[in-house]
N, C-alpha and C. Protein backbone atom coordinates (compact mmCIF):
# COMPACT_ATOMS: atom_id res chain seq x y z
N UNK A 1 4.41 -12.70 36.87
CA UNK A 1 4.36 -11.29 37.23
C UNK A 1 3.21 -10.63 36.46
N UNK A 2 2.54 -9.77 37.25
CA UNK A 2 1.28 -9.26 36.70
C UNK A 2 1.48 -8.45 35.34
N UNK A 3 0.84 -8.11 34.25
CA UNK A 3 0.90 -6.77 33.38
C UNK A 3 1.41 -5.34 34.25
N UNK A 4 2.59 -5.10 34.25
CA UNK A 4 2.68 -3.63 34.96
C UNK A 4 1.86 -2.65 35.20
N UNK A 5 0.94 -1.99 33.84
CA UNK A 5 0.03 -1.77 34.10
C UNK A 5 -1.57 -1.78 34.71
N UNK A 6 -1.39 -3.23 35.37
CA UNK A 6 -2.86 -3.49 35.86
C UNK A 6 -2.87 -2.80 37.27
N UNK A 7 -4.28 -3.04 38.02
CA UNK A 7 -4.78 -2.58 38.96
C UNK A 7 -4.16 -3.32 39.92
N UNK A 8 -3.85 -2.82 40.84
CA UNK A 8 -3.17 -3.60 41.96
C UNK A 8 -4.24 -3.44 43.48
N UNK A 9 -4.19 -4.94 44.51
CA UNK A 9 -4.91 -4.82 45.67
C UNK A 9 -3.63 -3.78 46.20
N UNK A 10 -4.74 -2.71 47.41
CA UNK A 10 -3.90 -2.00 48.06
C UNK A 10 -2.88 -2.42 48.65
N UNK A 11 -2.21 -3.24 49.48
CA UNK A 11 -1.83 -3.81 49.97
C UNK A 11 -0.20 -4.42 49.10
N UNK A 12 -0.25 -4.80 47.58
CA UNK A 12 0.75 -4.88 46.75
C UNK A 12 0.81 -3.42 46.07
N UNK A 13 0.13 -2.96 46.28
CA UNK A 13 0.19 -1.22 45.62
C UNK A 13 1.24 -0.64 46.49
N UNK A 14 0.81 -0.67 47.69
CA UNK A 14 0.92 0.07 48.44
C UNK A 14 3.21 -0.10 49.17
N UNK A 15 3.22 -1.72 48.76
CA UNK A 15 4.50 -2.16 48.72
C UNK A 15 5.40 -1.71 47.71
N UNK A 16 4.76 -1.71 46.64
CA UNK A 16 5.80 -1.23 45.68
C UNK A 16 6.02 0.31 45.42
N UNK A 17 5.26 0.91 46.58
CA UNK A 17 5.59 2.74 46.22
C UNK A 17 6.31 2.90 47.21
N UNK A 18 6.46 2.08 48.05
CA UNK A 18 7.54 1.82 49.16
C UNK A 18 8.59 1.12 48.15
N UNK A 19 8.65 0.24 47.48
CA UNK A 19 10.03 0.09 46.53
C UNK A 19 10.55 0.74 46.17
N UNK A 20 9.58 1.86 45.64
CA UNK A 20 10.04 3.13 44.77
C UNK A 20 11.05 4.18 45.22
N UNK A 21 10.52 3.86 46.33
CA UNK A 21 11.14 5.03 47.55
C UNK A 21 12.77 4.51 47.74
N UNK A 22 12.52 3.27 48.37
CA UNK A 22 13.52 2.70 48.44
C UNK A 22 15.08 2.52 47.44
N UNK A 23 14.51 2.58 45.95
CA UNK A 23 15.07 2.23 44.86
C UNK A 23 15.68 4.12 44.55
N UNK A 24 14.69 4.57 44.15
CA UNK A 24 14.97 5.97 43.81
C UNK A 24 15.40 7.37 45.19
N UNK A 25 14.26 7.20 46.06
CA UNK A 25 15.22 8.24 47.14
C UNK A 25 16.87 8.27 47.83
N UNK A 26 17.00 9.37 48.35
CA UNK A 26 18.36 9.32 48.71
C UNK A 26 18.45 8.69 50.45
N UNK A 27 16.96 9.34 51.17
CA UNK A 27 17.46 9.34 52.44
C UNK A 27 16.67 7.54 52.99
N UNK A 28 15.70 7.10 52.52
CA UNK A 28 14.85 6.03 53.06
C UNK A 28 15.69 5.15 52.82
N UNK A 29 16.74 4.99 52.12
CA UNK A 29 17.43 3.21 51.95
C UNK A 29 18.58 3.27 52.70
N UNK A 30 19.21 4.82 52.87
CA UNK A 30 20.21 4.59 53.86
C UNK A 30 19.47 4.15 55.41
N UNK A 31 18.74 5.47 55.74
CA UNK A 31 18.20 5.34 57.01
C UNK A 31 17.70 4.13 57.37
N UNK A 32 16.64 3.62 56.32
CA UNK A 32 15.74 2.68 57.16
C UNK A 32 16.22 1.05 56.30
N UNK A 33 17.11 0.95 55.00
CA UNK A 33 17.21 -0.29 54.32
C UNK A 33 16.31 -1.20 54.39
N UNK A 34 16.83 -2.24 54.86
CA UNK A 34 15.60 -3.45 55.01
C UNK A 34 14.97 -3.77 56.55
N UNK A 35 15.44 -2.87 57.18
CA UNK A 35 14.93 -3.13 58.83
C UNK A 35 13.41 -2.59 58.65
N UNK A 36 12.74 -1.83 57.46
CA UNK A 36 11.25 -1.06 57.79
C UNK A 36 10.62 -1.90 56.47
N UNK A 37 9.51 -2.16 56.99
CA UNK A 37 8.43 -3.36 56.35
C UNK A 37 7.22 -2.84 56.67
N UNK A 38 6.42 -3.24 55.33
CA UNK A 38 4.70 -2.95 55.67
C UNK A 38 4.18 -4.38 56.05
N UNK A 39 3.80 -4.43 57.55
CA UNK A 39 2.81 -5.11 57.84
C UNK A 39 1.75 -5.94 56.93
N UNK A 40 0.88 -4.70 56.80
CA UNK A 40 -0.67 -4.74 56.54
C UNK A 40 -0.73 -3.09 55.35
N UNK A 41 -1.62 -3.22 54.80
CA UNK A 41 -1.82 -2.30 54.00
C UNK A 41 -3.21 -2.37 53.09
N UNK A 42 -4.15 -1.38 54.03
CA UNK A 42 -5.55 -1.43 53.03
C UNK A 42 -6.04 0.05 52.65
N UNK A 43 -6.70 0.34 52.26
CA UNK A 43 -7.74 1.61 51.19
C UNK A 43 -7.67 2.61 52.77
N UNK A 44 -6.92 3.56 52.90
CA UNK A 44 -6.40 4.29 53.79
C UNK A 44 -5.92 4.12 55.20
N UNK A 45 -5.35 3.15 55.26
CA UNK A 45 -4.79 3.07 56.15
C UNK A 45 -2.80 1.74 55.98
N UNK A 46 -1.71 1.94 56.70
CA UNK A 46 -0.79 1.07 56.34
C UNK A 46 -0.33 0.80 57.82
N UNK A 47 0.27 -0.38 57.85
CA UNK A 47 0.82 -0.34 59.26
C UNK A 47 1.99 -1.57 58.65
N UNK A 48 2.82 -0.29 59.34
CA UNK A 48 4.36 -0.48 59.20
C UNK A 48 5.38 -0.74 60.20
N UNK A 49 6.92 -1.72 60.30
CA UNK A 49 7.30 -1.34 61.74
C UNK A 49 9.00 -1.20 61.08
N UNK A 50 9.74 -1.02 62.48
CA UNK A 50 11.22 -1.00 61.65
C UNK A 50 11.90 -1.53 63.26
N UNK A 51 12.64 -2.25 62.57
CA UNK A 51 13.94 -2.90 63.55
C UNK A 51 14.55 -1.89 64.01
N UNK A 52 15.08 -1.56 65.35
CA UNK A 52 15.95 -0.02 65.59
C UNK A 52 17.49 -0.94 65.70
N UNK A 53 18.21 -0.35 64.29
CA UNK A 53 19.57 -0.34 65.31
C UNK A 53 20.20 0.85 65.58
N UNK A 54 21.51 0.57 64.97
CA UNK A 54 22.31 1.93 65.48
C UNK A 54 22.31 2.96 65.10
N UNK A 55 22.09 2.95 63.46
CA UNK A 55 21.79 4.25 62.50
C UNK A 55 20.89 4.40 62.54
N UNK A 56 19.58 4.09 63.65
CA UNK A 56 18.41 4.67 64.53
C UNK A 56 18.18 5.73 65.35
N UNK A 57 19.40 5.37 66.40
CA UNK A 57 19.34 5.75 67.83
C UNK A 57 19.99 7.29 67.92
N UNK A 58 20.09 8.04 69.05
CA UNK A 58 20.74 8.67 69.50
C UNK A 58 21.94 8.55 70.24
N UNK A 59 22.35 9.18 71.31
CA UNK A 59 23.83 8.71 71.84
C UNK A 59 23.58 8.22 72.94
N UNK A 60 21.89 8.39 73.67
CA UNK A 60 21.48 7.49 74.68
C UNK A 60 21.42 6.42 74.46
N UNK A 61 21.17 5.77 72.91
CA UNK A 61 21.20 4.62 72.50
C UNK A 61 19.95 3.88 72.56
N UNK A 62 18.95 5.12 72.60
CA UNK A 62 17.43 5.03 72.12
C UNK A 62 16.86 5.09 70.56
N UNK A 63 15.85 5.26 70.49
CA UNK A 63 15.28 5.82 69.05
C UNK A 63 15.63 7.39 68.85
N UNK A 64 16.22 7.67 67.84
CA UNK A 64 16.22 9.23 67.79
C UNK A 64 15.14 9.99 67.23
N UNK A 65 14.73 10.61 67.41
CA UNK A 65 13.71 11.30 67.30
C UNK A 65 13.80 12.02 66.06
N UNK A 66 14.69 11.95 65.46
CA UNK A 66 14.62 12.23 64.03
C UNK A 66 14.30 11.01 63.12
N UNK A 67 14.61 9.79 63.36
CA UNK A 67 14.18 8.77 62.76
C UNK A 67 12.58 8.30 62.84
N UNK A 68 12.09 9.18 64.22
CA UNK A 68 10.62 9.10 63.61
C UNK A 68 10.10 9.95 63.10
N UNK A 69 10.54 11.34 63.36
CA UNK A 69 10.26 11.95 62.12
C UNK A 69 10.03 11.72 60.74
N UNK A 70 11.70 11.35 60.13
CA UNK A 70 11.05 10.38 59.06
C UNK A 70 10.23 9.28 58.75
N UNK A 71 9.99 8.83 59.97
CA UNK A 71 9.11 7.72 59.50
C UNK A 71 7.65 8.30 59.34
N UNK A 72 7.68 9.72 60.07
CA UNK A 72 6.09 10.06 59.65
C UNK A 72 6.10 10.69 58.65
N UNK A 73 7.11 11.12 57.60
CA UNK A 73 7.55 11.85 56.35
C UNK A 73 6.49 10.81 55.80
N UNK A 74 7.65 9.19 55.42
CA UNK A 74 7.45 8.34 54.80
C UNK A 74 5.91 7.91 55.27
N UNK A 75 5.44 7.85 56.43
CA UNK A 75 4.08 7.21 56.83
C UNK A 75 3.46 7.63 55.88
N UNK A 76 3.36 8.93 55.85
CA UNK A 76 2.54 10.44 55.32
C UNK A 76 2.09 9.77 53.70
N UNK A 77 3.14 9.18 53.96
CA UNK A 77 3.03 9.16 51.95
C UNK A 77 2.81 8.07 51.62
N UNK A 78 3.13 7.55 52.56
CA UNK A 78 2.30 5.76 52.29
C UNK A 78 0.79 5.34 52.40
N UNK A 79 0.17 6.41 53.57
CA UNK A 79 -0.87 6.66 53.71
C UNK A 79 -1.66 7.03 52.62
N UNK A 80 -1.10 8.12 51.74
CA UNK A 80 -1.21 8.74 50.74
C UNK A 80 -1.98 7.91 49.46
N UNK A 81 -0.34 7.14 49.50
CA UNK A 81 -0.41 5.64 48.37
C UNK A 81 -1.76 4.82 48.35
N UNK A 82 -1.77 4.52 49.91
CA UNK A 82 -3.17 3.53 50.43
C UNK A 82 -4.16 3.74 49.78
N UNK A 83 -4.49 5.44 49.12
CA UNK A 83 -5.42 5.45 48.48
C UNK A 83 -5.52 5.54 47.20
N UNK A 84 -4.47 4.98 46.38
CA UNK A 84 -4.35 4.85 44.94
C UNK A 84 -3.34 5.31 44.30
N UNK A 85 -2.73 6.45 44.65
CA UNK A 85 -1.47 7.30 44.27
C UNK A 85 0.35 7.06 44.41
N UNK A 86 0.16 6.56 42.85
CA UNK A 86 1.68 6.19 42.69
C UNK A 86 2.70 7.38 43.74
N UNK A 87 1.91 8.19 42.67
CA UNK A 87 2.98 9.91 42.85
C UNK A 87 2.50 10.18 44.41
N UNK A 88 2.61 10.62 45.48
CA UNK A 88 2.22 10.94 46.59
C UNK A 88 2.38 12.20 47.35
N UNK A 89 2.98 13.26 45.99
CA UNK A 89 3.01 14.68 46.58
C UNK A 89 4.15 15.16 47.28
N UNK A 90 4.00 16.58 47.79
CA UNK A 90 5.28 16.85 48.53
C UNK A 90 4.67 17.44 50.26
N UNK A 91 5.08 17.47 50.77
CA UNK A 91 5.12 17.98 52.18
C UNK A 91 4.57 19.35 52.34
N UNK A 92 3.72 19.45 52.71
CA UNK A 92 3.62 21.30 53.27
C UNK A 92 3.47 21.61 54.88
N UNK A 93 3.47 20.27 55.61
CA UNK A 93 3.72 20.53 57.52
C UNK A 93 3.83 19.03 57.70
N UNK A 94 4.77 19.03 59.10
CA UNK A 94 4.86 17.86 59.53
C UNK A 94 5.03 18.25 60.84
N UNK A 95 4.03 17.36 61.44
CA UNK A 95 4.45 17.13 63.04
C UNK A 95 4.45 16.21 63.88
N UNK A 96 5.77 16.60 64.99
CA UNK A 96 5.36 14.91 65.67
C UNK A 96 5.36 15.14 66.89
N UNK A 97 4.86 14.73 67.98
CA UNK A 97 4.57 15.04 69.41
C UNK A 97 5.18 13.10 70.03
N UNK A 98 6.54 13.41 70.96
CA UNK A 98 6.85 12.66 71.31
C UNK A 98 5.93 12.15 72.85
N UNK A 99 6.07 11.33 72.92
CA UNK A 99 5.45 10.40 74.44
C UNK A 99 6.11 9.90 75.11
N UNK A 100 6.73 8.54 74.50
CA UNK A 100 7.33 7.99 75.64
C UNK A 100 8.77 7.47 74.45
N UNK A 101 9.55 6.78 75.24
CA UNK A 101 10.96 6.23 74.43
C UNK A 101 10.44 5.14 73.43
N UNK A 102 10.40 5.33 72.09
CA UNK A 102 10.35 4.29 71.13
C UNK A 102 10.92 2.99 71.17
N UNK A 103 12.14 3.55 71.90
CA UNK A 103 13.02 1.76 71.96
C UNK A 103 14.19 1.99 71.96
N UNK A 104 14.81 1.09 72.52
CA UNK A 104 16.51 0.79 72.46
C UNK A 104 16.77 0.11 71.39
N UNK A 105 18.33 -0.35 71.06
CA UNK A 105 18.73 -0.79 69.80
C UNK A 105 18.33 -2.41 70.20
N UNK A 106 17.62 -2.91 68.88
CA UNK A 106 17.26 -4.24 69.41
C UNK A 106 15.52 -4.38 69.28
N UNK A 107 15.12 -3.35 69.70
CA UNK A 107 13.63 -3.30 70.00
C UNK A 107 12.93 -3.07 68.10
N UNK A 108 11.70 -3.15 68.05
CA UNK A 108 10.71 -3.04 67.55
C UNK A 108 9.78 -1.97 67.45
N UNK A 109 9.89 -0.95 66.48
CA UNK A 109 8.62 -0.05 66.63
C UNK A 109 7.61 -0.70 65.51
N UNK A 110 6.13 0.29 66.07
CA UNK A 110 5.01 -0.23 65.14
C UNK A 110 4.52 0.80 64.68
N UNK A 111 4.31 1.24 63.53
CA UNK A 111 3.54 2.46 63.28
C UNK A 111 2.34 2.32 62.33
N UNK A 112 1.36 2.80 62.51
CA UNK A 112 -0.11 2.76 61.68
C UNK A 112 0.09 4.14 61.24
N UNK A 113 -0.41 4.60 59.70
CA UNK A 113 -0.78 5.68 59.48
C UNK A 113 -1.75 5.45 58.41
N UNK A 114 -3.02 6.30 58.33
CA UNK A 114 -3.53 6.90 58.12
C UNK A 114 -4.02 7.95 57.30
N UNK A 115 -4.66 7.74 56.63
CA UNK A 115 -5.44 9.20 55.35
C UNK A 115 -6.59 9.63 55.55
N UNK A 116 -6.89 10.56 56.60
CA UNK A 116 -7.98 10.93 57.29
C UNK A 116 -9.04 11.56 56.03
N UNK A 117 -8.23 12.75 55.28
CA UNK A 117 -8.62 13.17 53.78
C UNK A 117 -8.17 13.53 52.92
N UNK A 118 -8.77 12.81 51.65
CA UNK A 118 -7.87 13.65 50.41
C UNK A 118 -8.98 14.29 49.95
N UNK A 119 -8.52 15.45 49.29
CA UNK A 119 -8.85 16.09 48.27
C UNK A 119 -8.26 16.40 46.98
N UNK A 120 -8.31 17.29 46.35
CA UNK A 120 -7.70 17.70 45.11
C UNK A 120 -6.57 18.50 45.21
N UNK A 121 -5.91 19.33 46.35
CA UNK A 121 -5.13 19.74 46.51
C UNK A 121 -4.27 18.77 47.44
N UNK A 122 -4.82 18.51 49.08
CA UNK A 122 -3.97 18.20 50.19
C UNK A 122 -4.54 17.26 50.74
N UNK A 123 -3.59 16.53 51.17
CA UNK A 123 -4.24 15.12 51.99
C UNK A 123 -3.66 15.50 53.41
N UNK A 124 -4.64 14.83 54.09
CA UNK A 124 -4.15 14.72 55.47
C UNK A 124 -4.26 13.32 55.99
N UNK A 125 -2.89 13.26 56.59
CA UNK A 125 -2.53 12.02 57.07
C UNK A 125 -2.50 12.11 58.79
N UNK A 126 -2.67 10.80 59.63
CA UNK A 126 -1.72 10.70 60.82
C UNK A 126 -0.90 9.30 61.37
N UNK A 127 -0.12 9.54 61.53
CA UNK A 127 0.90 8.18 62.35
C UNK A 127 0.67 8.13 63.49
N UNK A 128 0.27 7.14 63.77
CA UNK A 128 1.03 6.57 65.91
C UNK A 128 1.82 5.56 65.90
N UNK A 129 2.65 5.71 66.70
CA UNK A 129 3.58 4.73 66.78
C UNK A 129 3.65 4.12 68.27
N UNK A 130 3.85 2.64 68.61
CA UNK A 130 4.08 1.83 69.28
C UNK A 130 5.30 1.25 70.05
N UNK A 131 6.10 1.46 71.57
CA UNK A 131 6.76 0.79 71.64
C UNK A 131 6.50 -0.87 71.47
N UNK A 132 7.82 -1.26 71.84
CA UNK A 132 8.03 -2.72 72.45
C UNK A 132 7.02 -3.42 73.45
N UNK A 133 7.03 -2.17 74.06
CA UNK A 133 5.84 -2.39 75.64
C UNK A 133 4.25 -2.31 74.85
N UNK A 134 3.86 -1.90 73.54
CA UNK A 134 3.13 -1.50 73.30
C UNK A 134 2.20 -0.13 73.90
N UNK A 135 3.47 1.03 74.20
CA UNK A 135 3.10 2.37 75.08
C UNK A 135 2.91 2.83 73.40
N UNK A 136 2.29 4.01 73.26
CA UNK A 136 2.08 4.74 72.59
C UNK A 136 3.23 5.79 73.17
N UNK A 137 4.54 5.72 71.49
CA UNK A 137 5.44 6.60 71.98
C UNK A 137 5.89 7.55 71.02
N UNK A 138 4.99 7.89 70.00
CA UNK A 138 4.85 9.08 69.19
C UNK A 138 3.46 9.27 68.20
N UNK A 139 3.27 10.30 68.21
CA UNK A 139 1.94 10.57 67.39
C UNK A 139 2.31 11.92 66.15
N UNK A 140 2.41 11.19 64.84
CA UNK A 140 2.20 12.58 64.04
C UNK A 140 1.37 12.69 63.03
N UNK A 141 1.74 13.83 62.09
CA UNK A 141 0.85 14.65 61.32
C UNK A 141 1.65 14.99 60.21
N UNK A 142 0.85 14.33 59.08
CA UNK A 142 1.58 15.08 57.41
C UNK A 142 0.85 15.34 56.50
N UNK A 143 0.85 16.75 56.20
CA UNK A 143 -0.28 17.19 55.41
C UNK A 143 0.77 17.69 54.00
N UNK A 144 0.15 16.81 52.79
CA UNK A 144 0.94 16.58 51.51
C UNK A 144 0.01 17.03 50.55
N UNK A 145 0.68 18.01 49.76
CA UNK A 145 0.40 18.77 48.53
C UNK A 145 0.36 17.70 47.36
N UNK A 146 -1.09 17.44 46.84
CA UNK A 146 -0.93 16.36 45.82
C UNK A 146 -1.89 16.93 44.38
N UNK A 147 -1.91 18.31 44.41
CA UNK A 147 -2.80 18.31 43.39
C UNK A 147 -2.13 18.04 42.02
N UNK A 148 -0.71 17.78 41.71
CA UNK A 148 -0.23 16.76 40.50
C UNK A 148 -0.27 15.57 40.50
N UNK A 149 -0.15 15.18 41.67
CA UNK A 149 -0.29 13.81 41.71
C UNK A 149 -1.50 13.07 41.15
N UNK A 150 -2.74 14.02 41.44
CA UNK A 150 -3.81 13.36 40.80
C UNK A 150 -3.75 13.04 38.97
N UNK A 151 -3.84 11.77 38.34
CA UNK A 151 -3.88 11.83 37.05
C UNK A 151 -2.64 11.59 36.35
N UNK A 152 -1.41 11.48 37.40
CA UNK A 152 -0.03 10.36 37.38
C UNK A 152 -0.43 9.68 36.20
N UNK A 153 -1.66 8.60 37.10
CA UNK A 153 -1.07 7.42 36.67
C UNK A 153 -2.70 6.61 36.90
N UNK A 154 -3.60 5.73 36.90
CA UNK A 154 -4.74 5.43 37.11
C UNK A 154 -4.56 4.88 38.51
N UNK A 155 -5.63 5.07 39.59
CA UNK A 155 -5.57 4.60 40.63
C UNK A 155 -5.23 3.29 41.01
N UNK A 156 -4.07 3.21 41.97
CA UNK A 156 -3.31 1.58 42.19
C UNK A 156 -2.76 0.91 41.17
N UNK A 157 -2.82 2.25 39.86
CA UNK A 157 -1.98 0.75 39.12
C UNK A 157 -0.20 1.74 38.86
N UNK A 158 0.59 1.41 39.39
CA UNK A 158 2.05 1.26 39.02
C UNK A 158 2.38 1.93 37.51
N UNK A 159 3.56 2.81 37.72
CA UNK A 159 3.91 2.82 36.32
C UNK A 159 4.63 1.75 35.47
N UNK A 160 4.55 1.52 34.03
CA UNK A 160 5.65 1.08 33.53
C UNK A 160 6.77 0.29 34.10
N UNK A 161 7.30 -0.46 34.69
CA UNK A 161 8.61 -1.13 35.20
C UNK A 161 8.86 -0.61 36.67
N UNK A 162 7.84 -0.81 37.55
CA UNK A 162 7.71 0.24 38.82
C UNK A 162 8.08 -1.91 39.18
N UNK A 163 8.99 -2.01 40.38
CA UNK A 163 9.06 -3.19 40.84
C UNK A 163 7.45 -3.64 41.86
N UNK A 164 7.15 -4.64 41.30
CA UNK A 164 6.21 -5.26 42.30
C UNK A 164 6.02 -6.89 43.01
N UNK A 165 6.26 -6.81 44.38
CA UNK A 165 6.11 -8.08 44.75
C UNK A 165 5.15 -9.04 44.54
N UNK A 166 5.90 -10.40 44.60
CA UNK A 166 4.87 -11.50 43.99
C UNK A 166 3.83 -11.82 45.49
N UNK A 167 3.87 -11.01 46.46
CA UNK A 167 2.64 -11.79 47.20
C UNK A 167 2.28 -10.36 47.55
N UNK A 168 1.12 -10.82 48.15
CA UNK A 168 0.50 -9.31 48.46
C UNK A 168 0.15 -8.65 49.79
């Protein structure tokens, strides 16, 4: 296992602030547990997908549309991460413009997001997401207040006892 403190490739950076989430938030381990995984993960950009089951769907027994919401919460901030930042700020707008049905229980979504820009105050992020069919069946937007975040912690490297996976 690496020195906790060292520099991490984006990609294992970018997994373990998704641990973090996982370990310490209230709503990402119920909602999404182990069904949501990062793909791929490089220097602004992550692509992520999640298994839909039931504590997904709605009563049509689709994707609910609040579950991608959060996933563009979480995109938002993973995006965020992609570019060095343990800490990843708080929310000041989120939006999501639905398209087509994400999926039934069973199916596969794909989502890429994105860090179009940071600055010293606000980053701007965006998500698209992918059915099964590969339709484009949501597109959003999270613009995150990070001017504490800057100076956390040194870019990509983890705090102190932050969990990090052995592959990258």
């Amino acid at each position: 296992m690496p020195n906790m403190t060292s520099k991490l490739p984006p990609a294992k950076f970018v997994r373990s602030v998704l641990k973090s989430f996982m370990a310490q938030s209230g709503l990402e381990p119920r909602l999404f547990g182990p069904h949501l995984r990062i793909t791929n993960a490089a220097v602004g950009k992550v692509d992520f997908e999640l298994d839909i089951t039931k504590d997904h769907t709605n009563r049509l027994k689709i994707l609910h549309g609040g579950t991608i919401a959060s996933m563009v919460d979480l995109g938002g901030s993973l995006a965020v991460a992609s570019m060095g930042l343990y800490a990843t700020g708080v929310s000041t707008d989120i939006n999501i413009t639905y398209l087509s049905s994400g999926g039934k229980l069973g199916d596969k979504i794909q989502a890429t997001a994105t860090c179009e820009k940071i600055g010293k105050t606000l980053a701007f992020t965006n998500i698209t997401f992918r059915n099964s069919k590969g339709e484009l069946a949501a597109r959003g937007s999270h613009t995150k207040y990070v001017a504490q975040a800057w100076g956390a912690s040194e870019p990509y490297t983890p705090p102190e006892g932050a969990e990090i996976d052995d592959v990258d």
